[in-house]
N, C-alpha and C. Protein backbone atom coordinates (compact mmCIF):
# COMPACT_ATOMS: atom_id res chain seq x y z
N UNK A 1 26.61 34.37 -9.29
CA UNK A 1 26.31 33.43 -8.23
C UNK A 1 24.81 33.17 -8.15
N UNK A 2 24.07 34.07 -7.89
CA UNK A 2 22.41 34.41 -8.02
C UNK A 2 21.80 33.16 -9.42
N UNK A 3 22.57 33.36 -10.98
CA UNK A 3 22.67 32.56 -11.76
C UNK A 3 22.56 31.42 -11.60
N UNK A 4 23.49 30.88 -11.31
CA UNK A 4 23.97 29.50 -10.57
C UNK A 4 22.82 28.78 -9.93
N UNK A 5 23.05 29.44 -8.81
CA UNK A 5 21.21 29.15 -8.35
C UNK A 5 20.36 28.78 -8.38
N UNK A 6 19.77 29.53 -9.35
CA UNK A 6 18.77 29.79 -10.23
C UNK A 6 18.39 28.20 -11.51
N UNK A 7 19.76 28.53 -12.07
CA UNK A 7 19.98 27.67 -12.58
C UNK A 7 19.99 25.78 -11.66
N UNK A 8 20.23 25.37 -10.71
CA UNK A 8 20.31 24.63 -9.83
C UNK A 8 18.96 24.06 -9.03
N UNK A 9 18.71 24.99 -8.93
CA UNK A 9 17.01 24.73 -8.47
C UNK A 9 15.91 24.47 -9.54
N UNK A 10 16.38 25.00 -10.79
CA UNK A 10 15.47 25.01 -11.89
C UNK A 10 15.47 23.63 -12.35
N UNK A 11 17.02 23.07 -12.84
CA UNK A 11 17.17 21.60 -13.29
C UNK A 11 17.08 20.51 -11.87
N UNK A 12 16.96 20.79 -10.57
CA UNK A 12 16.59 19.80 -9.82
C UNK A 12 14.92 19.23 -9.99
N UNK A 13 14.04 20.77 -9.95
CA UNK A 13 12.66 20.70 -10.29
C UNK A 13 12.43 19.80 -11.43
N UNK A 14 13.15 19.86 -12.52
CA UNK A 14 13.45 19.40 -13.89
C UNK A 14 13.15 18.11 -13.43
N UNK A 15 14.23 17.56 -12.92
CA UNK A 15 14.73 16.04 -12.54
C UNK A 15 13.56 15.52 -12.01
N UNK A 16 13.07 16.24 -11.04
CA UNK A 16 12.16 15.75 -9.81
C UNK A 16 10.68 15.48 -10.89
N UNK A 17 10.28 16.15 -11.72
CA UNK A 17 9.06 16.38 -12.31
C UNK A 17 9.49 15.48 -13.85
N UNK A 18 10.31 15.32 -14.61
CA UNK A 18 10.56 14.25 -15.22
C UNK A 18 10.44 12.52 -15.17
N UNK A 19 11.04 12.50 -13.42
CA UNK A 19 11.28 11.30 -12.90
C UNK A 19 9.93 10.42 -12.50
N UNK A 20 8.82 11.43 -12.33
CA UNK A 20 7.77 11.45 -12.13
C UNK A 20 7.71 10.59 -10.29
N UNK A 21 8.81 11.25 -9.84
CA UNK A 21 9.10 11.39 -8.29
C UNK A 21 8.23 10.06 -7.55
N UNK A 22 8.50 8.77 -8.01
CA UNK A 22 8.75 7.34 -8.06
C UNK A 22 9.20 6.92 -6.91
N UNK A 23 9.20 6.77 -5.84
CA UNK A 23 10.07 6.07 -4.65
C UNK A 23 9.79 4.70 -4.52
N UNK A 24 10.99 4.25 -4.74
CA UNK A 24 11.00 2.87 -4.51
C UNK A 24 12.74 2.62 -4.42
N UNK A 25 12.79 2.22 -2.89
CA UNK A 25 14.22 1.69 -2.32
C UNK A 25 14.56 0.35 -2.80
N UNK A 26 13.60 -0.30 -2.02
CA UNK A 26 13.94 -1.66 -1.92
C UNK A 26 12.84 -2.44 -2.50
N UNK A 27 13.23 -3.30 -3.82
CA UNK A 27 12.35 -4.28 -4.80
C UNK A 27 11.68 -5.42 -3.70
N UNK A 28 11.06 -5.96 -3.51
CA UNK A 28 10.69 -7.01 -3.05
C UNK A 28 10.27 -7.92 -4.18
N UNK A 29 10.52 -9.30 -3.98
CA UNK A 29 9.61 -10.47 -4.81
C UNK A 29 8.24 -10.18 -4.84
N UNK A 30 7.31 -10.07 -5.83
CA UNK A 30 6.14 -9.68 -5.91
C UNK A 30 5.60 -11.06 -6.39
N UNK A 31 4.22 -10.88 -6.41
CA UNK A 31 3.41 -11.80 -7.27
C UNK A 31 3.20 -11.29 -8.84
N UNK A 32 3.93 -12.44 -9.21
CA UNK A 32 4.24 -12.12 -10.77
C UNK A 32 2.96 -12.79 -12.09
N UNK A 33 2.18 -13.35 -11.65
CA UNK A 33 1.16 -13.78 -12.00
C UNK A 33 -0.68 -13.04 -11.38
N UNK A 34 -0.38 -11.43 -11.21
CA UNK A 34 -1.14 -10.56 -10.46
C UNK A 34 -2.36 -10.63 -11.37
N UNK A 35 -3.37 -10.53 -10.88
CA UNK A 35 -4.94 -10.60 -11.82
C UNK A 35 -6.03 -9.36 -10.53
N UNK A 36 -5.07 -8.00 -11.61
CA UNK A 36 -5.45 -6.64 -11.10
C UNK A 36 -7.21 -7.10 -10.27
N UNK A 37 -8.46 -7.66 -11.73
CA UNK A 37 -9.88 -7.87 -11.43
C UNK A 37 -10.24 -8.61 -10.34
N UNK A 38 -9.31 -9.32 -9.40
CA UNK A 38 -9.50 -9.85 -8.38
C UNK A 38 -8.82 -9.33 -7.73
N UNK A 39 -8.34 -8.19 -7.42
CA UNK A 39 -7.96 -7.49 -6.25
C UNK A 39 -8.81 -6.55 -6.13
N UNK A 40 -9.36 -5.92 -7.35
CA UNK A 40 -10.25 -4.74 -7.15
C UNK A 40 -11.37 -5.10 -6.08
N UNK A 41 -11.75 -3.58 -5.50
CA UNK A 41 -12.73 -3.97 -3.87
C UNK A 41 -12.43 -3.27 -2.97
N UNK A 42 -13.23 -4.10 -1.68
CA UNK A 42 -12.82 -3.74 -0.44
C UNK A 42 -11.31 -5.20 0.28
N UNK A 43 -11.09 -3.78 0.99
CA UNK A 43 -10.44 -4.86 1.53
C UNK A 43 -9.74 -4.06 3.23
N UNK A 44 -9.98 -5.09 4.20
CA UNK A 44 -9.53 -4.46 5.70
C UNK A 44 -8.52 -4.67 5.89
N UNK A 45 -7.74 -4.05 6.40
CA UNK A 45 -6.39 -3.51 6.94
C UNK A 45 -6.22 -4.54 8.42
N UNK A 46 -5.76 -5.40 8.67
CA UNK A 46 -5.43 -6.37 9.54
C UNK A 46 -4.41 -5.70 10.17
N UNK A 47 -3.51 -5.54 9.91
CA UNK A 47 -1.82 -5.08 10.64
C UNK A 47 -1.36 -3.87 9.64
N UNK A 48 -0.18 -2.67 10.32
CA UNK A 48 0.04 -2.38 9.58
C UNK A 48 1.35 -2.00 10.20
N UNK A 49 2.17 -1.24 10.07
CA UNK A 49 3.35 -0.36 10.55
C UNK A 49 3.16 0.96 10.93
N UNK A 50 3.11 1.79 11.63
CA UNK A 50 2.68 2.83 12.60
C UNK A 50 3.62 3.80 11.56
N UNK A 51 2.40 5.16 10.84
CA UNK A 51 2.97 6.01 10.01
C UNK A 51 1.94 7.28 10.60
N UNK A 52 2.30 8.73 10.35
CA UNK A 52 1.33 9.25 10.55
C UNK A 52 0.19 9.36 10.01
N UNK A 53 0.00 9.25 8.71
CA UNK A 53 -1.04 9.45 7.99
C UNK A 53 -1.68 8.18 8.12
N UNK A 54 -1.68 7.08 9.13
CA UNK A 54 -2.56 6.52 8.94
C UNK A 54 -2.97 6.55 11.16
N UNK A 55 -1.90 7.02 11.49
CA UNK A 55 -1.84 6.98 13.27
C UNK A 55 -3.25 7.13 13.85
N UNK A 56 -3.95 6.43 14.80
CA UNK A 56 -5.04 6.44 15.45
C UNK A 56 -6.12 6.53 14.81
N UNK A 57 -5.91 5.29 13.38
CA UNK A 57 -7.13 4.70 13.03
C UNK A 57 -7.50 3.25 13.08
N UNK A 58 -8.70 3.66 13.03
CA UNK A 58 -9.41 1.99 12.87
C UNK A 58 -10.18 1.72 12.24
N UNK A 59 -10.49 0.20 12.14
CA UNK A 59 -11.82 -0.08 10.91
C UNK A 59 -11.64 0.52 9.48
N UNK A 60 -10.24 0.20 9.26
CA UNK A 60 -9.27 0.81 8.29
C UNK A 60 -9.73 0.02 7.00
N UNK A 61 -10.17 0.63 5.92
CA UNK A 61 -10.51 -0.30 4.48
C UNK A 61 -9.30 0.46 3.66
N UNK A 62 -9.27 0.07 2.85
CA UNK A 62 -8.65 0.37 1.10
C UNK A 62 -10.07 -0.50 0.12
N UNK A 63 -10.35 0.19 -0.91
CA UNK A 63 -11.37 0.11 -1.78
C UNK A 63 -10.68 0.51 -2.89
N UNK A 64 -10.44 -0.19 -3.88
CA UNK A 64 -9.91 -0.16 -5.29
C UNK A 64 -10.64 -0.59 -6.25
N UNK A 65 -10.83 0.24 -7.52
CA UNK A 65 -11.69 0.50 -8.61
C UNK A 65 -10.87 0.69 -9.57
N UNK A 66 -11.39 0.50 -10.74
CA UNK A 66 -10.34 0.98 -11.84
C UNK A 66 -11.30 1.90 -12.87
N UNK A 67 -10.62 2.89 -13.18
CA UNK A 67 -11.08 4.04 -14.23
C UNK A 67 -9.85 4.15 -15.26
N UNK A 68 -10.20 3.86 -16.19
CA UNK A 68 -9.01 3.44 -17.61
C UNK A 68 -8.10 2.17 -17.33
N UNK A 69 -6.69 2.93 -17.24
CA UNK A 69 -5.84 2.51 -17.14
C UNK A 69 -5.12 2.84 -15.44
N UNK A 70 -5.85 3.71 -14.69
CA UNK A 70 -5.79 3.84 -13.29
C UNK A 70 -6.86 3.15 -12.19
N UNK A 71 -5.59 3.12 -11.22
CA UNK A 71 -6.64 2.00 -10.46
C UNK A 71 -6.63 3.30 -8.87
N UNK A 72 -8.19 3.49 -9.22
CA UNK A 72 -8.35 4.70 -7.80
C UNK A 72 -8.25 3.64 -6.53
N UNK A 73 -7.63 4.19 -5.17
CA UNK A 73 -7.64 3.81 -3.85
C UNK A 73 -8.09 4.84 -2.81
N UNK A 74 -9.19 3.89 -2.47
CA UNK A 74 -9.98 4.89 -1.56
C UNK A 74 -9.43 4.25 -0.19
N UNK A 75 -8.95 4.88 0.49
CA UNK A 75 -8.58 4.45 2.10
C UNK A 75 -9.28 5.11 2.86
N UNK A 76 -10.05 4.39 3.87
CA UNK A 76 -10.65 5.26 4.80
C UNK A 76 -10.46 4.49 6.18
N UNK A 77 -10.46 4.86 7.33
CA UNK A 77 -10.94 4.49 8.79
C UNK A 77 -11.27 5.80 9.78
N UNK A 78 -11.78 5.36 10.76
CA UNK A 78 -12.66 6.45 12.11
C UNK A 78 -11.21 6.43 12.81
N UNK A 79 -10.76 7.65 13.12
CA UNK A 79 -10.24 8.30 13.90
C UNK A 79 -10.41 8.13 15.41
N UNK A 80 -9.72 7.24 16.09
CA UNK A 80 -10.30 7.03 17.70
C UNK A 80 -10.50 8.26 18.20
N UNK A 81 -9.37 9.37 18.32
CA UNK A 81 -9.33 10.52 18.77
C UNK A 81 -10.71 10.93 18.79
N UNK A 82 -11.43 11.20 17.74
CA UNK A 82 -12.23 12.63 17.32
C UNK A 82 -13.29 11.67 16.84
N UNK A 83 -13.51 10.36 16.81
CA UNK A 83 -15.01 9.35 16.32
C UNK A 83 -15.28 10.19 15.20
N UNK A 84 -14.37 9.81 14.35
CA UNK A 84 -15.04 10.28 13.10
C UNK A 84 -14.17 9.73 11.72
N UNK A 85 -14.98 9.73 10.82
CA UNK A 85 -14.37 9.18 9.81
C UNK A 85 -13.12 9.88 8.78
N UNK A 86 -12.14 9.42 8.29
CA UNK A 86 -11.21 10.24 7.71
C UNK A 86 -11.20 8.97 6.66
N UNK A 87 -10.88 9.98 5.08
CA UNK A 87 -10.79 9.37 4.03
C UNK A 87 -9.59 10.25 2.94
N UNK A 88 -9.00 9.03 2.36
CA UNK A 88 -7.74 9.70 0.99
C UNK A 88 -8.38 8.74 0.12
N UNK A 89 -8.38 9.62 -1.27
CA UNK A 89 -8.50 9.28 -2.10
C UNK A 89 -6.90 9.43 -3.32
N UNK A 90 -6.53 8.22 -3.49
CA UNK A 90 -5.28 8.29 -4.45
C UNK A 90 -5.53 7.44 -5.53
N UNK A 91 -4.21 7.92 -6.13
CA UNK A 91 -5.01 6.74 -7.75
C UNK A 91 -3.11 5.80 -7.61
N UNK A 92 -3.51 4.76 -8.46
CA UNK A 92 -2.66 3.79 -8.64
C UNK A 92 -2.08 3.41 -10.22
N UNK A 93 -0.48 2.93 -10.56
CA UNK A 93 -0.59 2.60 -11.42
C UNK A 93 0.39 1.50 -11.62
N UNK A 94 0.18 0.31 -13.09
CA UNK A 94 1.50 -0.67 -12.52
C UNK A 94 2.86 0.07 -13.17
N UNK A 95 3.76 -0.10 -12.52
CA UNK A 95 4.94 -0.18 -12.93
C UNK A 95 5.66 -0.99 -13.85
N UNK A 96 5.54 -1.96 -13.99
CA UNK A 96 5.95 -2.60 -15.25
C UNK A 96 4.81 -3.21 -16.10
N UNK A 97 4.54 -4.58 -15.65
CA UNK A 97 3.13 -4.84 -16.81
C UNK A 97 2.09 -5.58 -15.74
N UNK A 98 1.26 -5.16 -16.28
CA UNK A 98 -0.33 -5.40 -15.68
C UNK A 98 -0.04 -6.79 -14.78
N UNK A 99 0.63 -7.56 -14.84
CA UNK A 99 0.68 -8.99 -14.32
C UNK A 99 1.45 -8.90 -12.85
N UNK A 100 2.39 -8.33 -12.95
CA UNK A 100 3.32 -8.32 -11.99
C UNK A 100 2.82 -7.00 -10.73
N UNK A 101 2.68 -7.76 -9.71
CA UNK A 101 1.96 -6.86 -8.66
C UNK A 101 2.89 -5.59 -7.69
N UNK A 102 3.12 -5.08 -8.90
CA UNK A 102 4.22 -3.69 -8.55
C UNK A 102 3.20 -2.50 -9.19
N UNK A 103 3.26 -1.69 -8.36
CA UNK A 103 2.68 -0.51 -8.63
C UNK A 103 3.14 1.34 -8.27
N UNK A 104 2.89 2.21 -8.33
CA UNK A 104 3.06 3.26 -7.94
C UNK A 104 1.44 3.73 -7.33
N UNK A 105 1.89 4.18 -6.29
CA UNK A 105 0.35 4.70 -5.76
C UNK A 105 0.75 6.15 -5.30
N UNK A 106 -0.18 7.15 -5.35
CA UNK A 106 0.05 8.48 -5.52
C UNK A 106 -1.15 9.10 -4.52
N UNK A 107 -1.11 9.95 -3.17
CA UNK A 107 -2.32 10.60 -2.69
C UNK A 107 -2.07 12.10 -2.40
N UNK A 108 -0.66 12.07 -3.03
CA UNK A 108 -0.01 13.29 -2.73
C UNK A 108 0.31 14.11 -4.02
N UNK A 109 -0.48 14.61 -4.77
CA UNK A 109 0.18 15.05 -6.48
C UNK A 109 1.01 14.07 -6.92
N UNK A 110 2.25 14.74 -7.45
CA UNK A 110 3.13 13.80 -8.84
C UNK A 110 3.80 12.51 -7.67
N UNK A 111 3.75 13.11 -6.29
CA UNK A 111 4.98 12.16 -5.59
C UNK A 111 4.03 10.90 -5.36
N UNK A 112 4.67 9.26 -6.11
CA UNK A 112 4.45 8.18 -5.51
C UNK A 112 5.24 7.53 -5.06
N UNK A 113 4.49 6.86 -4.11
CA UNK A 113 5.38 5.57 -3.84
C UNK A 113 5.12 4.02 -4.20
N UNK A 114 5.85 3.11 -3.89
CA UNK A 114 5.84 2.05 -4.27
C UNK A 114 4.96 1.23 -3.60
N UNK A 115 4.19 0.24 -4.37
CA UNK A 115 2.95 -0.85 -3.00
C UNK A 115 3.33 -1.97 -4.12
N UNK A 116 3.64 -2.53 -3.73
CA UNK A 116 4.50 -4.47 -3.56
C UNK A 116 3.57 -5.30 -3.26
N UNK A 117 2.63 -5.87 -3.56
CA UNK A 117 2.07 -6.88 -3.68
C UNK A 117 3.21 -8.21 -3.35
N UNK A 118 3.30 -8.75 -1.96
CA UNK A 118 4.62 -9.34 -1.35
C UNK A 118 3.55 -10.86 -1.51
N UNK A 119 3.11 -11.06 -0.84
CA UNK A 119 2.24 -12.51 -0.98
C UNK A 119 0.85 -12.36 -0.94
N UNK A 120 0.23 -13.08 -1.36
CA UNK A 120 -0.82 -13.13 -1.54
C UNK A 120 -1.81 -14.70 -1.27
N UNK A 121 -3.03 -14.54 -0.51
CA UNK A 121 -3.75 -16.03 -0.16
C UNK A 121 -4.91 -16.25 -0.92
N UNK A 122 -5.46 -17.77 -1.71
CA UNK A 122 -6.82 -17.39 -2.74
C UNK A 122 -7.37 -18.44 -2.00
N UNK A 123 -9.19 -18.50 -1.97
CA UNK A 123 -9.46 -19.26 -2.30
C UNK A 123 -9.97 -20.93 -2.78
N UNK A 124 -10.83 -21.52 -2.50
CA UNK A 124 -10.43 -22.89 -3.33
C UNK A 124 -10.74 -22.13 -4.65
N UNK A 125 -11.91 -21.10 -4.75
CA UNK A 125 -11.83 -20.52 -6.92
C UNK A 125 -10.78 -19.96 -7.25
N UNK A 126 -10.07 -19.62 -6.32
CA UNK A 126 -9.17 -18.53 -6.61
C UNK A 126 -9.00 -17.10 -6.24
N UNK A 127 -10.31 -16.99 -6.14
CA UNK A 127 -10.47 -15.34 -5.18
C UNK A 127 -9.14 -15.06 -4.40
N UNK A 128 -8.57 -13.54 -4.28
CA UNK A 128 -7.72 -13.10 -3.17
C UNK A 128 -8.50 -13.21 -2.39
N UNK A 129 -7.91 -13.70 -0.92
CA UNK A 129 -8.45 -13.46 0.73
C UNK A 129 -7.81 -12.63 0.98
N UNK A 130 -6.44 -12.59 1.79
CA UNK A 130 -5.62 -11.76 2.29
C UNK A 130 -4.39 -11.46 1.40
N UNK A 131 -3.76 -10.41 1.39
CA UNK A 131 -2.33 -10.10 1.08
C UNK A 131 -1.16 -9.28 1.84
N UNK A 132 -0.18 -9.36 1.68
CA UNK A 132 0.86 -8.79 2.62
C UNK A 132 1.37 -7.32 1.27
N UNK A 133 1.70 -6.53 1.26
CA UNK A 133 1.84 -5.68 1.01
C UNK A 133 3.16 -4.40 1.46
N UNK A 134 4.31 -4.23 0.60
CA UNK A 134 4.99 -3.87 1.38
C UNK A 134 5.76 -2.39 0.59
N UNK A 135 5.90 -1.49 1.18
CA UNK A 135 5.77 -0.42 0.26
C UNK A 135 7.15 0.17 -0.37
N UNK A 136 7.59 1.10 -0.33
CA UNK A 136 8.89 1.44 -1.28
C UNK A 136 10.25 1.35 -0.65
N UNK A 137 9.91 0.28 0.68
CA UNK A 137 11.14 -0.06 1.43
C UNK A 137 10.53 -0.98 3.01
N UNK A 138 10.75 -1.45 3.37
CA UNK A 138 10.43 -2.09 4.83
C UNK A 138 10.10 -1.46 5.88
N UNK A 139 9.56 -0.19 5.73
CA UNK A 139 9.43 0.66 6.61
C UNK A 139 7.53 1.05 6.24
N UNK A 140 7.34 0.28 5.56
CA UNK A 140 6.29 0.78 5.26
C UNK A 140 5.67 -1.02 4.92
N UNK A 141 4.62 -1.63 5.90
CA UNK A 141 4.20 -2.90 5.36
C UNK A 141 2.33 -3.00 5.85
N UNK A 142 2.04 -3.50 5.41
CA UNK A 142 0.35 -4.21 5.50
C UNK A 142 -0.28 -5.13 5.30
N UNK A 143 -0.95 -5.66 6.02
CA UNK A 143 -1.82 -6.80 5.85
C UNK A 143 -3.18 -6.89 5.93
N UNK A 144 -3.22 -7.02 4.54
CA UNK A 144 -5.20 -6.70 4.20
C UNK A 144 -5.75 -7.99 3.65
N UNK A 145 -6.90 -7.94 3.92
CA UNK A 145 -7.42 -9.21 4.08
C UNK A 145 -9.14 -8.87 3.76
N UNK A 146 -9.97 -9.23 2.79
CA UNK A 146 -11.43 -9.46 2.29
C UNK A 146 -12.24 -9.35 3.71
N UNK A 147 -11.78 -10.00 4.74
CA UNK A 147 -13.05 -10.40 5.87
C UNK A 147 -12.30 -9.35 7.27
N UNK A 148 -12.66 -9.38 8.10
CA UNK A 148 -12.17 -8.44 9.27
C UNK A 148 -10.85 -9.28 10.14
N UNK A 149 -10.85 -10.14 9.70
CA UNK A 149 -10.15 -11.05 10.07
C UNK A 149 -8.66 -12.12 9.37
N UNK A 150 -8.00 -12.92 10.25
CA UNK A 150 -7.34 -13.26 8.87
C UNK A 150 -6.93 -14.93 10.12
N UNK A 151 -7.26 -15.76 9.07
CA UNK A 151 -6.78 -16.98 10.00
C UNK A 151 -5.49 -17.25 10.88
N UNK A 152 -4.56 -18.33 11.74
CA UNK A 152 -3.87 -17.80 12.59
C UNK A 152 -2.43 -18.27 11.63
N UNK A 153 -2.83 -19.40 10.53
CA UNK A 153 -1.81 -19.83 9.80
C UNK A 153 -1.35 -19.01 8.61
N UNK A 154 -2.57 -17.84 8.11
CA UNK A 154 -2.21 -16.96 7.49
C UNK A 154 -1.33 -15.48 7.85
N UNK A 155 -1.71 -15.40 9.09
CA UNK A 155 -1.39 -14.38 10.05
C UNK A 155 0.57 -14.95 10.03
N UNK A 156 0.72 -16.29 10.75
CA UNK A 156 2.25 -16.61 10.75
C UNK A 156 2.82 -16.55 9.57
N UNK A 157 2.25 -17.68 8.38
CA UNK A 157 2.52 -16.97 7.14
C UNK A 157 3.27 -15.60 6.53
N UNK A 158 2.65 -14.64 7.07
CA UNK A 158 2.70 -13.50 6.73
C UNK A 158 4.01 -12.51 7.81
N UNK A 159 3.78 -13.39 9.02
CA UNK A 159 4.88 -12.45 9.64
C UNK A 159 6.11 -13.01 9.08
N UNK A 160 6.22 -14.55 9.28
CA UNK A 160 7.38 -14.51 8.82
C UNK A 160 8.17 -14.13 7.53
N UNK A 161 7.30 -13.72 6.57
CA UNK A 161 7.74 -13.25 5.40
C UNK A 161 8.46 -11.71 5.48
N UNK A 162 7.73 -11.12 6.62
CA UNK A 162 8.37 -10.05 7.02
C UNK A 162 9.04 -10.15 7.89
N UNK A 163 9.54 -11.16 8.99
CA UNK A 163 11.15 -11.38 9.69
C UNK A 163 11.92 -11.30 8.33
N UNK A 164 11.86 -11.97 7.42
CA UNK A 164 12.68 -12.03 6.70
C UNK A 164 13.45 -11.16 5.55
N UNK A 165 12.23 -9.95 5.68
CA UNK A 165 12.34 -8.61 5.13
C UNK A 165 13.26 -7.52 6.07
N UNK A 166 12.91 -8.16 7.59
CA UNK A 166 13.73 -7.44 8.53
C UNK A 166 12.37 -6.05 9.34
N UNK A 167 11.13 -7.06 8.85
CA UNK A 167 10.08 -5.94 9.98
C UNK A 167 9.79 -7.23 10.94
N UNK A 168 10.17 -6.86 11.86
CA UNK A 168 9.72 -7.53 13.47
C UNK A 168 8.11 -7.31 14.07
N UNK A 169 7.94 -8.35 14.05
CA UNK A 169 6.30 -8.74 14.59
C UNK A 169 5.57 -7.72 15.70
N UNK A 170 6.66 -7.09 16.12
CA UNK A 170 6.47 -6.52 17.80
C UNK A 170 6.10 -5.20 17.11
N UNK A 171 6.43 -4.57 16.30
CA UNK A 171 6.58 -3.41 15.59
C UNK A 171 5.54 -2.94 15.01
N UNK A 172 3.99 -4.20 14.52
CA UNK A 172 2.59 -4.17 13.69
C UNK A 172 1.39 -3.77 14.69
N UNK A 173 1.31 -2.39 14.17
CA UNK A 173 0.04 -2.06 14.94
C UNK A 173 -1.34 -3.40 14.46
N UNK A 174 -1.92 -4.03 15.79
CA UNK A 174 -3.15 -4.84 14.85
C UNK A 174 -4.32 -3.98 14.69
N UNK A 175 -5.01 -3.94 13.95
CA UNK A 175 -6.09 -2.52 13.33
C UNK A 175 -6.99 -3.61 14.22
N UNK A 176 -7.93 -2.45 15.08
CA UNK A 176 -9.24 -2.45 15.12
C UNK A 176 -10.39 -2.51 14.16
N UNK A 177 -10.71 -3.80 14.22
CA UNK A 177 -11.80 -3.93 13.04
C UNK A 177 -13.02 -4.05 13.48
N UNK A 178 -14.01 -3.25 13.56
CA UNK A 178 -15.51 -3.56 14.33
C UNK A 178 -16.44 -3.65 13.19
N UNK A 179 -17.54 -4.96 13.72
CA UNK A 179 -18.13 -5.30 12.49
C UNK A 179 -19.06 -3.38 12.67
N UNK A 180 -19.05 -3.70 10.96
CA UNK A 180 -20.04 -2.52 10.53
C UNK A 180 -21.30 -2.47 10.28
């Protein structure tokens, strides 16, 4: 019996560390024409969905760089609680091919999850402004945006893409953004 066990826990670890522990529920339509060099940066956190690891922050960035074939994500915002700054550093990678804005992002060892590049705004050159962002299921969404801000037609834009995902407007913490 002890055997058994043994055996059971050994090939789950197996599974789990093979699979390279990947979460992703639910696919969303991505931007399939993704141009990684114009996303790389800063970028502010407009709205997001209330998780702990990000709970009672503000002036929330993500900063993405690329080293090889990984794309590091630096997330940081000040802690209202305690006025002070808190930062994760995770690395990123695509999931299928460089174009298509699906990725695995990782701040936790082997376990990632999924970040969905859901819509995206450029530009008259083309530059990203804002994007909606939605992670390895509807329970997890964001809206980041180049400037502290995000216009009011981009803002509707964006919710309704998520009524339609099934995240309700009422539900988006709006991030405190103070100029820096």
């Amino acid at each position: 019996m002890r055997k058994k066990t043994v055996k059971i826990i050994a090939s789950t670890l197996l599974l789990l560390s093979t699979s390279a522990c990947t979460m992703l529920d639910t696919k969303v339509a991505v931007i399939d024409d993704f141009n990684l060099d114009n996303y790389l940066g800063t970028w502010h956190e407009i709205a997001r969905l209330d998780h702990s690891f990000e709970r009672g922050l503000s002036q929330v960035t993500a900063t993405y760089s690329l080293e090889g074939d990984k794309v590091v994500v630096i997330n940081k915002g000040v802690s209202e609680q305690k006025s002070r700054w808190k930062e994760a550093e995770g690395k990123a990678y695509f999931m299928e091919s460089n174009d298509i804005a699906r990725l695995k992002v990782s701040f936790f060892g082997p376990f990632y999850g999924a970040y969905q590049v859901h819509d995206i705004t450029t530009d008259e050159q083309g530059n990203y402004q804002a994007s909606l962002v939605i992670g390895p299921n509807n329970e997890y969404a964001w809206i980041l945006a180049r400037s502290t801000s995000i216009s009011a037609e981009v803002k509707q834009r964006f919710v309704e893409k998520m009524n339609t995902l099934g995240i309700k407007e009422q539900e988006l913490i709006w991030v405190k953004q103070n100029e820096q």
